[in-house]
C-alpha atoms as a PDB file:
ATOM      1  CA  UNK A   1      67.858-131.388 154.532  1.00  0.00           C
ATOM      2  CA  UNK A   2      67.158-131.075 157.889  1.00  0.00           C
ATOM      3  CA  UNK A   3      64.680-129.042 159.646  1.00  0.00           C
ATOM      4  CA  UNK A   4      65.017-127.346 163.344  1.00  0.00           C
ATOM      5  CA  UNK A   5      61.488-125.873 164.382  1.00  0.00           C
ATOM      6  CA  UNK A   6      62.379-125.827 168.130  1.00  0.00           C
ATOM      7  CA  UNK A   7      64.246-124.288 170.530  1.00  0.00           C
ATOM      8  CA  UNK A   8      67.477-125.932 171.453  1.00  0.00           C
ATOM      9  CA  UNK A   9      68.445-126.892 174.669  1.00  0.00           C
ATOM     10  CA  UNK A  10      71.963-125.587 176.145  1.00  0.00           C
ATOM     11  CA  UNK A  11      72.398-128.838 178.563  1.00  0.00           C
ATOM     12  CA  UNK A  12      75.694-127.126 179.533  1.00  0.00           C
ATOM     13  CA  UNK A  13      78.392-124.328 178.600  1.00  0.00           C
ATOM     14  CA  UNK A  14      78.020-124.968 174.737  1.00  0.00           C
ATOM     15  CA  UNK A  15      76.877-128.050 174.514  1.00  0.00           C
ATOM     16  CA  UNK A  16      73.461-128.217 172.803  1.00  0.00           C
ATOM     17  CA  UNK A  17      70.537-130.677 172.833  1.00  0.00           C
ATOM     18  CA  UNK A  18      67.894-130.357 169.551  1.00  0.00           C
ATOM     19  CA  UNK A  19      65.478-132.346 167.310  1.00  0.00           C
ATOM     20  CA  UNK A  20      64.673-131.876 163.337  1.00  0.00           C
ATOM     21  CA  UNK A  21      61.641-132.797 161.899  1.00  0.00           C
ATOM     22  CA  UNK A  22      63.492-134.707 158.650  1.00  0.00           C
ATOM     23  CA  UNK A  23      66.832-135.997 158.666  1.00  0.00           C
ATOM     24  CA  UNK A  24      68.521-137.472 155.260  1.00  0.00           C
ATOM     25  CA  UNK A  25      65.272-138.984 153.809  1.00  0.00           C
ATOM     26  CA  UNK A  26      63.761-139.858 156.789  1.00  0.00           C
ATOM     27  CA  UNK A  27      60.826-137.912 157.903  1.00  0.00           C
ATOM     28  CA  UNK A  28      60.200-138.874 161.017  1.00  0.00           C
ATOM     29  CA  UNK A  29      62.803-136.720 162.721  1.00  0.00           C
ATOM     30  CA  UNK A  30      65.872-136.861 164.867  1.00  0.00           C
ATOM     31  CA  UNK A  31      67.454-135.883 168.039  1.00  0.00           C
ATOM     32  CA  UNK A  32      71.217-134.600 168.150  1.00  0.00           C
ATOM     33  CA  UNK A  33      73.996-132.410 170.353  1.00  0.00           C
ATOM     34  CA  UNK A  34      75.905-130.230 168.764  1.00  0.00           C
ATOM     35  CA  UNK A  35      79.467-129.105 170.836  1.00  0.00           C
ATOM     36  CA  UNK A  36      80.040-125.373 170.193  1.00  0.00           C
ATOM     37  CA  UNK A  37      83.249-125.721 172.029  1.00  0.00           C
ATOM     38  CA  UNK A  38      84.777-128.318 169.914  1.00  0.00           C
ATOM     39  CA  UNK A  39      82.089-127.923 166.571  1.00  0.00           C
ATOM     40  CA  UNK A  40      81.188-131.605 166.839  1.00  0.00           C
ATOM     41  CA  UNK A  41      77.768-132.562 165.424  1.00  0.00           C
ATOM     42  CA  UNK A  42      76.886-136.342 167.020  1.00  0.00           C
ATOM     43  CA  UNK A  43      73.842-137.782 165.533  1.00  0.00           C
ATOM     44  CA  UNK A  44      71.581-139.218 168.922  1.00  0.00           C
ATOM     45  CA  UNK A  45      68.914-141.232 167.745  1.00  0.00           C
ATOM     46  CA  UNK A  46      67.213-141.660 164.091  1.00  0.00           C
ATOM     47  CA  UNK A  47      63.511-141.306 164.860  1.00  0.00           C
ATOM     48  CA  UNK A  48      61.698-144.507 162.938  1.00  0.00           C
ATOM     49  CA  UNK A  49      57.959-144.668 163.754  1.00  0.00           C
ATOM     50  CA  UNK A  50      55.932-147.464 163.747  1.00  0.00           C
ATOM     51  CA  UNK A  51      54.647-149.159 167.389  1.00  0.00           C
ATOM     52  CA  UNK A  52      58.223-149.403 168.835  1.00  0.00           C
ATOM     53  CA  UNK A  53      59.900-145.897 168.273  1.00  0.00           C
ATOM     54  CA  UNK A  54      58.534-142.058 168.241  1.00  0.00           C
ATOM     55  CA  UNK A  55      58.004-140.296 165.214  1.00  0.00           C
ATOM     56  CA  UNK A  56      57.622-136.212 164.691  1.00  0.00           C
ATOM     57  CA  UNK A  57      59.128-134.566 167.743  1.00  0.00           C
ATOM     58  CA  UNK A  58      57.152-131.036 168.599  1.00  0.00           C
ATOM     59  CA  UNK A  59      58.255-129.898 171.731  1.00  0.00           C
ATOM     60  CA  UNK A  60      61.074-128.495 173.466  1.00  0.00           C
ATOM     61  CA  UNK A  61      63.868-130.751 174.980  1.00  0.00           C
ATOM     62  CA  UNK A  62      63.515-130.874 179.054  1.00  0.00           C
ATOM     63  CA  UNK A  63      66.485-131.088 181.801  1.00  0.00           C
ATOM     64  CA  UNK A  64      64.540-133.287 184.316  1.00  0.00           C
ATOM     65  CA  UNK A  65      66.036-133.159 188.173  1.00  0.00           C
ATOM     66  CA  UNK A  66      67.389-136.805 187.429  1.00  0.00           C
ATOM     67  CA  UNK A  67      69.668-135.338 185.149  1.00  0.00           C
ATOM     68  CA  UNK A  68      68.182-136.854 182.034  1.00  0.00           C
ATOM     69  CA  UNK A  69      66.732-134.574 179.107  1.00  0.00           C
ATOM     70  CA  UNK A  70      63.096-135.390 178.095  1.00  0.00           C
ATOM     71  CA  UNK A  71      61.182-134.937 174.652  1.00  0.00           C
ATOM     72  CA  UNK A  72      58.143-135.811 173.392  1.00  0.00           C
ATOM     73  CA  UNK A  73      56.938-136.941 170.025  1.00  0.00           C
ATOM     74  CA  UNK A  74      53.479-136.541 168.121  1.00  0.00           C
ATOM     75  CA  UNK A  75      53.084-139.657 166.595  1.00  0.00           C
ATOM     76  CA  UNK A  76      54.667-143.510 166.912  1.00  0.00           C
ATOM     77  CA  UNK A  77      54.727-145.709 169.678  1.00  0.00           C
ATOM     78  CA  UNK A  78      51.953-148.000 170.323  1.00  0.00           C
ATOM     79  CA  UNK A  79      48.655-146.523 169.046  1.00  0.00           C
ATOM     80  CA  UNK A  80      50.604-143.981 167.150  1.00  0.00           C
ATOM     81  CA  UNK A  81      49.489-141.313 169.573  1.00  0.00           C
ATOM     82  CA  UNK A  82      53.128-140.510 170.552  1.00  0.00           C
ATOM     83  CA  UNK A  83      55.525-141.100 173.462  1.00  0.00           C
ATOM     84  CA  UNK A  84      57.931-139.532 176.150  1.00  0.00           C
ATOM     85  CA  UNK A  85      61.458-140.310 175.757  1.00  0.00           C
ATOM     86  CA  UNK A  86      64.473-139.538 177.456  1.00  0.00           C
ATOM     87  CA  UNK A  87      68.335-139.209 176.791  1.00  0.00           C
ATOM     88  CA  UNK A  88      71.227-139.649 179.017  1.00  0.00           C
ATOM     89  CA  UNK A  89      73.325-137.588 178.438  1.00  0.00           C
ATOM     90  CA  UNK A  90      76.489-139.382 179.293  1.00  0.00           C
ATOM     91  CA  UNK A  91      76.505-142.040 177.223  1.00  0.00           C
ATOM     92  CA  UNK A  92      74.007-140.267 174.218  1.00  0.00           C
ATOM     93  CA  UNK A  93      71.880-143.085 174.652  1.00  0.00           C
ATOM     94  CA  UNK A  94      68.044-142.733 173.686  1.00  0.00           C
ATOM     95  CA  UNK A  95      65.315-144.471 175.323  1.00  0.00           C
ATOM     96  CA  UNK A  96      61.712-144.576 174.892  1.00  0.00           C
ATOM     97  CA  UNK A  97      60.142-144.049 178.831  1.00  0.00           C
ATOM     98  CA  UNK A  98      56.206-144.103 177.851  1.00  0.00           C
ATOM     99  CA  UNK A  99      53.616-144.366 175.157  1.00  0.00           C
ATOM    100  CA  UNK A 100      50.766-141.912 175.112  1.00  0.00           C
ATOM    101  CA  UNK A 101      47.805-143.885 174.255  1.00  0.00           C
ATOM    102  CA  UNK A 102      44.010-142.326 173.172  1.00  0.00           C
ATOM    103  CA  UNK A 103      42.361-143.807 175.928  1.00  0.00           C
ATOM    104  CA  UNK A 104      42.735-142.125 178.563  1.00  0.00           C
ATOM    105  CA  UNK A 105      44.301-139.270 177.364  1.00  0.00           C
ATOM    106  CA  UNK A 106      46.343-137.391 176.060  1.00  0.00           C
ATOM    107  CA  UNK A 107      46.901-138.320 172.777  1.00  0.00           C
ATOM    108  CA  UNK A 108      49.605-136.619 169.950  1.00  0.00           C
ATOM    109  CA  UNK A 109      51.399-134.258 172.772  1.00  0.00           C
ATOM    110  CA  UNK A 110      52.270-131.459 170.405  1.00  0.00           C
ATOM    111  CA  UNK A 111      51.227-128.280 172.425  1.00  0.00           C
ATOM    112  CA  UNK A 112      54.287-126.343 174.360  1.00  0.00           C
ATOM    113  CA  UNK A 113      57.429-126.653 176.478  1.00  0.00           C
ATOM    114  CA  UNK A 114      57.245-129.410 178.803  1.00  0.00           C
ATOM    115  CA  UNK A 115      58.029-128.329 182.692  1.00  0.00           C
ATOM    116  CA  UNK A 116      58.718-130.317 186.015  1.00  0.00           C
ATOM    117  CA  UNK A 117      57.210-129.380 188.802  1.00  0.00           C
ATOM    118  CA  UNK A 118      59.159-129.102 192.546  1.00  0.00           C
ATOM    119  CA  UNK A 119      57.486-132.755 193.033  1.00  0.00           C
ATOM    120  CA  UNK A 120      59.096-133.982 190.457  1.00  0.00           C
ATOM    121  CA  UNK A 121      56.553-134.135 188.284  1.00  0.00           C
ATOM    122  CA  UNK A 122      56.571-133.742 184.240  1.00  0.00           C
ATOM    123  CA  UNK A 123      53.497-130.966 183.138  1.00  0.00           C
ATOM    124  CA  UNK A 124      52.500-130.578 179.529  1.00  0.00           C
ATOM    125  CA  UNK A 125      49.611-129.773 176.883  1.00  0.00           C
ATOM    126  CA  UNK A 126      48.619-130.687 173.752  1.00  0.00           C
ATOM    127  CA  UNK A 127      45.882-128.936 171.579  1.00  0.00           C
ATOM    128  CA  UNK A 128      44.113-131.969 170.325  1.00  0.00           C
ATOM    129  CA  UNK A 129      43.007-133.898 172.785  1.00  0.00           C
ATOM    130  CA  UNK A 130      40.177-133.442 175.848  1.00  0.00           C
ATOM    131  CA  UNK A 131      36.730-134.381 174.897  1.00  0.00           C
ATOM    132  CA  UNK A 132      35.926-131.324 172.471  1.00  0.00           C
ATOM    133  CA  UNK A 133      39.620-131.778 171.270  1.00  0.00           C
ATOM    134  CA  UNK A 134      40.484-128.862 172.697  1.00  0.00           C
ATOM    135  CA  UNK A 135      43.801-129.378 174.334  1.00  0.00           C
ATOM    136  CA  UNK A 136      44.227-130.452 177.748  1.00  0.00           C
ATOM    137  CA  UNK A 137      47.216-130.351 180.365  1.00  0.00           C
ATOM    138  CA  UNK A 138      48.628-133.348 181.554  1.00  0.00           C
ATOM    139  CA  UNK A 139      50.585-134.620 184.006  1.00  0.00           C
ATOM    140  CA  UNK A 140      53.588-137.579 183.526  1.00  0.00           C
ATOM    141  CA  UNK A 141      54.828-138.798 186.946  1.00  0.00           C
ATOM    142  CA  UNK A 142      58.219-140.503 186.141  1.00  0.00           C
ATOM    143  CA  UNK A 143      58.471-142.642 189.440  1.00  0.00           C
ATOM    144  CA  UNK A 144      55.531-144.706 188.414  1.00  0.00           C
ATOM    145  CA  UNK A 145      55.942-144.670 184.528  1.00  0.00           C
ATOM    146  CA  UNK A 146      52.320-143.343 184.092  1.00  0.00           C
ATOM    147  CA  UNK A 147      50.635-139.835 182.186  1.00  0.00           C
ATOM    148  CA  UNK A 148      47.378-138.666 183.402  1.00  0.00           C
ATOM    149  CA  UNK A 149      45.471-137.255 180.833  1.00  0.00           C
ATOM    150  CA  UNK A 150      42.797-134.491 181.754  1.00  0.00           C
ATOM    151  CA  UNK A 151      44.184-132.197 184.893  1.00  0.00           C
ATOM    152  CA  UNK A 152      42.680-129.356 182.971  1.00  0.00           C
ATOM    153  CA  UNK A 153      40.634-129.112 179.808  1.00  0.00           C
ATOM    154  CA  UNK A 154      40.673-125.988 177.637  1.00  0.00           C
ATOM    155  CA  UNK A 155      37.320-126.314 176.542  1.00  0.00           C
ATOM    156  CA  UNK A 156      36.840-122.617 176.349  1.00  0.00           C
ATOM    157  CA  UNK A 157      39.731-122.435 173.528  1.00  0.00           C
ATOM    158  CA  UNK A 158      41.100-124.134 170.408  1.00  0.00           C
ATOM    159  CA  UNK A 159      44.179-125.900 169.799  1.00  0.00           C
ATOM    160  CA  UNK A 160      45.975-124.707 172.814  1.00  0.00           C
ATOM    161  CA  UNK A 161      49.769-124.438 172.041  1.00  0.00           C
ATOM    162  CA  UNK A 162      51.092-122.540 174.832  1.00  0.00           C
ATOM    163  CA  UNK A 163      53.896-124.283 177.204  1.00  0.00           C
ATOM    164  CA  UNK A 164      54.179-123.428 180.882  1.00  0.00           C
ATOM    165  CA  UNK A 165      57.106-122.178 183.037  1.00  0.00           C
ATOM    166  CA  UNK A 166      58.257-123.181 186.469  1.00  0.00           C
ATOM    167  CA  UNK A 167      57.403-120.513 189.689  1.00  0.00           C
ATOM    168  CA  UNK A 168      59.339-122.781 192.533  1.00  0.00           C
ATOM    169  CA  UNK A 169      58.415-120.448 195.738  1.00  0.00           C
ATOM    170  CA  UNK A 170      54.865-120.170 194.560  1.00  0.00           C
ATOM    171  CA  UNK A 171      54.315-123.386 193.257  1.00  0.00           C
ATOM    172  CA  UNK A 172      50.900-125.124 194.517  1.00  0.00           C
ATOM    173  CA  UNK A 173      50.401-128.687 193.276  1.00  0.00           C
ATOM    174  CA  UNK A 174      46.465-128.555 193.793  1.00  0.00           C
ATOM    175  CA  UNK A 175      46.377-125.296 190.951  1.00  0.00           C
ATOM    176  CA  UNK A 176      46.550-127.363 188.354  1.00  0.00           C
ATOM    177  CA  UNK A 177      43.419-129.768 189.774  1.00  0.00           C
ATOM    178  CA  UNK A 178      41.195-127.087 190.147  1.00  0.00           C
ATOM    179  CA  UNK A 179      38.488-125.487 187.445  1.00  0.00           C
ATOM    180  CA  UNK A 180      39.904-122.663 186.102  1.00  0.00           C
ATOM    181  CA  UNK A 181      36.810-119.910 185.182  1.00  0.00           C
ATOM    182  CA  UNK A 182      37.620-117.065 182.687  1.00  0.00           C
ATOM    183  CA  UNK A 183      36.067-113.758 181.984  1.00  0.00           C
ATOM    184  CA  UNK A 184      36.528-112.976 178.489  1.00  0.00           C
ATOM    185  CA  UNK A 185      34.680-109.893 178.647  1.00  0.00           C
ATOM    186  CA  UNK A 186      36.877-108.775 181.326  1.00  0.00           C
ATOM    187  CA  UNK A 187      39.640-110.052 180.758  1.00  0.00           C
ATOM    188  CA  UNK A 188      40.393-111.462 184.416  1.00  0.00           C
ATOM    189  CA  UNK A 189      40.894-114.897 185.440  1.00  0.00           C
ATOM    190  CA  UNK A 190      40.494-116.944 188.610  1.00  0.00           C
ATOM    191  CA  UNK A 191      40.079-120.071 190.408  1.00  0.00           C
ATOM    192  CA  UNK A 192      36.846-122.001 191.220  1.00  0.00           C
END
């Protein structure tokens, strides 16, 4: 059997973008589009691990502004730590984009919905990494095929699994740079 945990994505009127966790008897996962219009079920990509391919997709599919869609996956790629991968959607075709690698992080993205920023810029988090492996957000800039790990370290939580959404008119690039201070007691927030 196979096994949607995640929201899918509607890339158009539809026309529906998704991964499982196990396809067949493979347990690595899958990614697929499913027509509603014409009830046509086309099989993507067959997720197969190891150092080459992704293995365990998480999070969310993403509609970047280049028109691709964007996933992530927990494990595989080339220290097993995961990688970013991308699908065009008019030919169906999957390709792997980056690895995520331990050092530096992040490592096994698995936390929330990834976003894109107004400068183009991929945001996500994942609740195992940071150095008290307790999440971080990081940052994937597509034009030069790099992820910076640390832009914010939830070292005041555990396991951070929350995703983010997109504010365009308010959006200020330096936010996410800057130490964020909480007051639990009060329950208000603010920037340092």
């Amino acid at each position: 059997g196979s096994f949607v945990r995640i929201p899918l994505l509607e890339y158009a009127p539809g026309v529906f973008y998704g991964t499982v966790t196990n396809f067949n008897f493979n347990t690595d996962g899958a990614v697929f589009k499913y027509d509603r219009n014409t009830d046509t079920y086309t099989l993507i990509h067959e997720f197969m691990g190891g150092s080459l391919d992704g293995e365990d997709p998480e999070t969310p599919l993403l509609l970047a502004q280049d028109g691709l869609i964007y996933g992530t996956t927990n494990k595989g790629g080339i220290d097993d730590d995961g990688l970013l991968f991308s699908i065009n959607q008019a030919t169906d075709t999957y390709s792997v984009v980056l690895d995520f690698l331990e050092d530096p992080e992040p490592n096994q993205p698995s936390g929330g919905a990834l976003v894109q920023a107004p400068n183009g810029k991929i945001y996500g988090s994942t609740p195992d990494a940071g150095p008290n492996n307790d999440g971080i957000l990081y940052e994937i800039d597509l034009d030069q095929g790099t992820v910076t790990g640390i832009i914010l370290d939830f070292s005041l939580y555990y396991e951070v699994q929350g995703g983010f959404i997109s504010v365009p008119d308010i959006y200020i690039p330096e936010a996410v740079c800057q130490d964020l201070t909480v007051d639990l007691i009060g329950n208000t927030s603010s920037y340092a």
